[in-house]
Protein backbone atom coordinates (compact mmCIF):
# COMPACT_ATOMS: atom_id res chain seq x y z
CA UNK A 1 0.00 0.00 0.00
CA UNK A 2 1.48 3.60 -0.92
CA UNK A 3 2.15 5.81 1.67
CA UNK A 4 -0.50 8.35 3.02
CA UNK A 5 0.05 12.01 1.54
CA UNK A 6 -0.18 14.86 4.61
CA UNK A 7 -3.82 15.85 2.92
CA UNK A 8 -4.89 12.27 3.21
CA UNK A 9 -3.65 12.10 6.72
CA UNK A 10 -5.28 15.02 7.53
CA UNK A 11 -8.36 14.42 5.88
CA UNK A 12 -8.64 11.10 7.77
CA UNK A 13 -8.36 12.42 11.03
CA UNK A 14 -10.86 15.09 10.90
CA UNK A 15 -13.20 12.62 9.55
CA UNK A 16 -12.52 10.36 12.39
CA UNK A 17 -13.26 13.17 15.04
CA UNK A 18 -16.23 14.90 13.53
CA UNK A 19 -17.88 12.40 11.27
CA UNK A 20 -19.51 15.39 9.28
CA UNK A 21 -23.04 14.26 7.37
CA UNK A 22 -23.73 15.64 3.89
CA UNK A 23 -22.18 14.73 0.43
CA UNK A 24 -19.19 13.64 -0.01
CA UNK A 25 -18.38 16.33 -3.02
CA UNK A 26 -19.19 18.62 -0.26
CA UNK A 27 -16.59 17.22 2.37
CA UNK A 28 -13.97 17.11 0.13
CA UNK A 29 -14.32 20.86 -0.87
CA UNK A 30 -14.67 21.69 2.77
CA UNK A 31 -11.47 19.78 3.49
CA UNK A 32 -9.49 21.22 0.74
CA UNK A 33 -10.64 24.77 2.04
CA UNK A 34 -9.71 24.30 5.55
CA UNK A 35 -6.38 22.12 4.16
CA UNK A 36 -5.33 25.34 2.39
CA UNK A 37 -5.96 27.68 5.18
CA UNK A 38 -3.54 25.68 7.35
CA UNK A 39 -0.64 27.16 8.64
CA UNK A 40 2.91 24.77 7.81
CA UNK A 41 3.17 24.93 11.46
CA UNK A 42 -0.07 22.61 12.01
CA UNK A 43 0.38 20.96 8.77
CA UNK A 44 3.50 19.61 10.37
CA UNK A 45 2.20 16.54 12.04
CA UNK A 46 0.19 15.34 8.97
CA UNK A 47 3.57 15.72 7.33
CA UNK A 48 5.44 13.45 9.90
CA UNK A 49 2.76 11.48 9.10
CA UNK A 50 3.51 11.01 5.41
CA UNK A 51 7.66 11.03 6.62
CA UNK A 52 6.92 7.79 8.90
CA UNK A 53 4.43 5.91 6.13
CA UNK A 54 7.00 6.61 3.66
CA UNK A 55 9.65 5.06 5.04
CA UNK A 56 7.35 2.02 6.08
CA UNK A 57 6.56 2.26 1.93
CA UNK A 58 10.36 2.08 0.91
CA UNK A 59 11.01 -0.58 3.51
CA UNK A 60 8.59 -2.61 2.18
CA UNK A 61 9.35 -2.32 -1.83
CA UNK A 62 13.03 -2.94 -0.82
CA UNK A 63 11.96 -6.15 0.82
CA UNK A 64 9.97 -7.24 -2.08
CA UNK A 65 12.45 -6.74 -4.55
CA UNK A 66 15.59 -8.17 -2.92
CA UNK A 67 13.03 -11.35 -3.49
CA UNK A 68 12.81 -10.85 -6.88
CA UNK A 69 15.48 -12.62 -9.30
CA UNK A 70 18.35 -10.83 -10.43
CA UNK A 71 17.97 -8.66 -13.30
CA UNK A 72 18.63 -9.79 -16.89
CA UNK A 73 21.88 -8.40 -18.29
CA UNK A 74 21.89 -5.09 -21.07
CA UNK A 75 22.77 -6.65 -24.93
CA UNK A 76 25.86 -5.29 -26.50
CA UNK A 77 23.47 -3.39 -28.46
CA UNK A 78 21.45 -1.71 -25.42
CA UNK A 79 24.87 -1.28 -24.00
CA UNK A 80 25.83 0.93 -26.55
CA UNK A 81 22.63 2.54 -26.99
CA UNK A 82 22.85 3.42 -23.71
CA UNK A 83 26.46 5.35 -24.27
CA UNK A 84 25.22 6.94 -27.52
CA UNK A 85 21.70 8.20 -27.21
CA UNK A 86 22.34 11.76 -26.69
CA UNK A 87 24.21 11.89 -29.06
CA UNK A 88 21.69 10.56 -31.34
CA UNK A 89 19.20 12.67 -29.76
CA UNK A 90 21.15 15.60 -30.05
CA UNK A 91 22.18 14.66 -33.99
CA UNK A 92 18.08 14.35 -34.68
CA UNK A 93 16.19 16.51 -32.64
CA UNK A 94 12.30 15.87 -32.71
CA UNK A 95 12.76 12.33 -33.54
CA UNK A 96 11.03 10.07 -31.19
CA UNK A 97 12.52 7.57 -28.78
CA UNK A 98 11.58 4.86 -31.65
CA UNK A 99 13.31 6.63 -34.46
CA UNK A 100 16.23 7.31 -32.40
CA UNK A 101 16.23 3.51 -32.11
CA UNK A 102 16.61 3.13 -35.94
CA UNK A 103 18.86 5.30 -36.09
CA UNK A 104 21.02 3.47 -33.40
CA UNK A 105 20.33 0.27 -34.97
CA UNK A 106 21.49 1.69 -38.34
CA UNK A 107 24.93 2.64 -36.67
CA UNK A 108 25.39 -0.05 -34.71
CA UNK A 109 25.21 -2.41 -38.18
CA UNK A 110 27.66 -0.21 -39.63
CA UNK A 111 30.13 -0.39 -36.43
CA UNK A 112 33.05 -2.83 -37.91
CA UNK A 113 33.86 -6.05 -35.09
CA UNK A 114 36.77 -4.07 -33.49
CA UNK A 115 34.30 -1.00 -32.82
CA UNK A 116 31.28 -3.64 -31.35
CA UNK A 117 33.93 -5.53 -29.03
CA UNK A 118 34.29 -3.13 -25.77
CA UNK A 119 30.27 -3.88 -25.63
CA UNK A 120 30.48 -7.71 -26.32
CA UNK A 121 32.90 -8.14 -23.87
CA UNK A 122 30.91 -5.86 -21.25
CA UNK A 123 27.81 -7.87 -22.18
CA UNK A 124 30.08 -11.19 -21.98
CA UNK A 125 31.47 -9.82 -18.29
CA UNK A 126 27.69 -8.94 -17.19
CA UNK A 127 26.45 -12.29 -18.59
CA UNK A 128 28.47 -14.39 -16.47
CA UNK A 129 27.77 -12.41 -13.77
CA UNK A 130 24.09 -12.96 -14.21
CA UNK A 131 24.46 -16.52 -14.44
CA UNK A 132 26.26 -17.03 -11.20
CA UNK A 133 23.81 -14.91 -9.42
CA UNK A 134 21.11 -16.80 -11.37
CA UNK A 135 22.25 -20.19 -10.05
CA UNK A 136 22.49 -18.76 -6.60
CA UNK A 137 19.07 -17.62 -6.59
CA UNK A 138 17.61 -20.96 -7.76
């Protein structure tokens, strides 16, 4: 569950004290009159609020994803992509991210063996690395 924003916080604690009656289109554009009238001074615990459910939040994703399987490794191609792209970007502005992708594919063809290699072998390094990971996680 996300956290709880400072509004939200707030909003749920008047509602717990005063139970108001009447729509709830009505309550909400009370609340968001009286939220904005607030000083920062009594908006502060609503926004220790949000600072402690936050941290609960990011505690919890962490958790979950040091469960999750290791990450597959970046292709030579990506690899490169990922070292060129502004420059792509920057030789074709306007183009969308899939024509800059064409683009990158186009050069990447034309890159002779020698030029591809420092991205193999990164891709070759990462691989491996993946694997052993990969078998550790099984």
């Amino acid at each position: 569950k996300r956290p709880i924003t400072a509004y939200a916080a707030y909003v749920s604690d008047y509602y717990k004290q005063y139970k108001p009656a009447g729509s709830a289109v009505d309550f909400a554009q009370e609340m968001a009159a009286k939220w904005r009238t607030l000083s920062d001074a009594a908006k502060q615990p609503f926004y220790e609020i949000n600072k402690q459910d936050s941290e609960r939040y990011h505690a919890e994703v962490d958790a979950y994803e040091k469960t999750l399987p290791p990450k597959r490794p970046s292709n030579s191609f990506i690899l490169y992509l990922l070292d060129h792209r502004a420059d792509f970007v920057k030789e074709n502005p306007g183009a969308s991210m899939v024509e800059v992708g064409k683009i990158a594919g186009a050069a990447w063809k034309k890159l002779s063996d020698a030029e591809k290699k420092p991205y193999q072998d990164a891709f070759a390094k990462a691989k491996a690395e993946y694997e052993a990971k990969h078998k550790s996680s099984d």
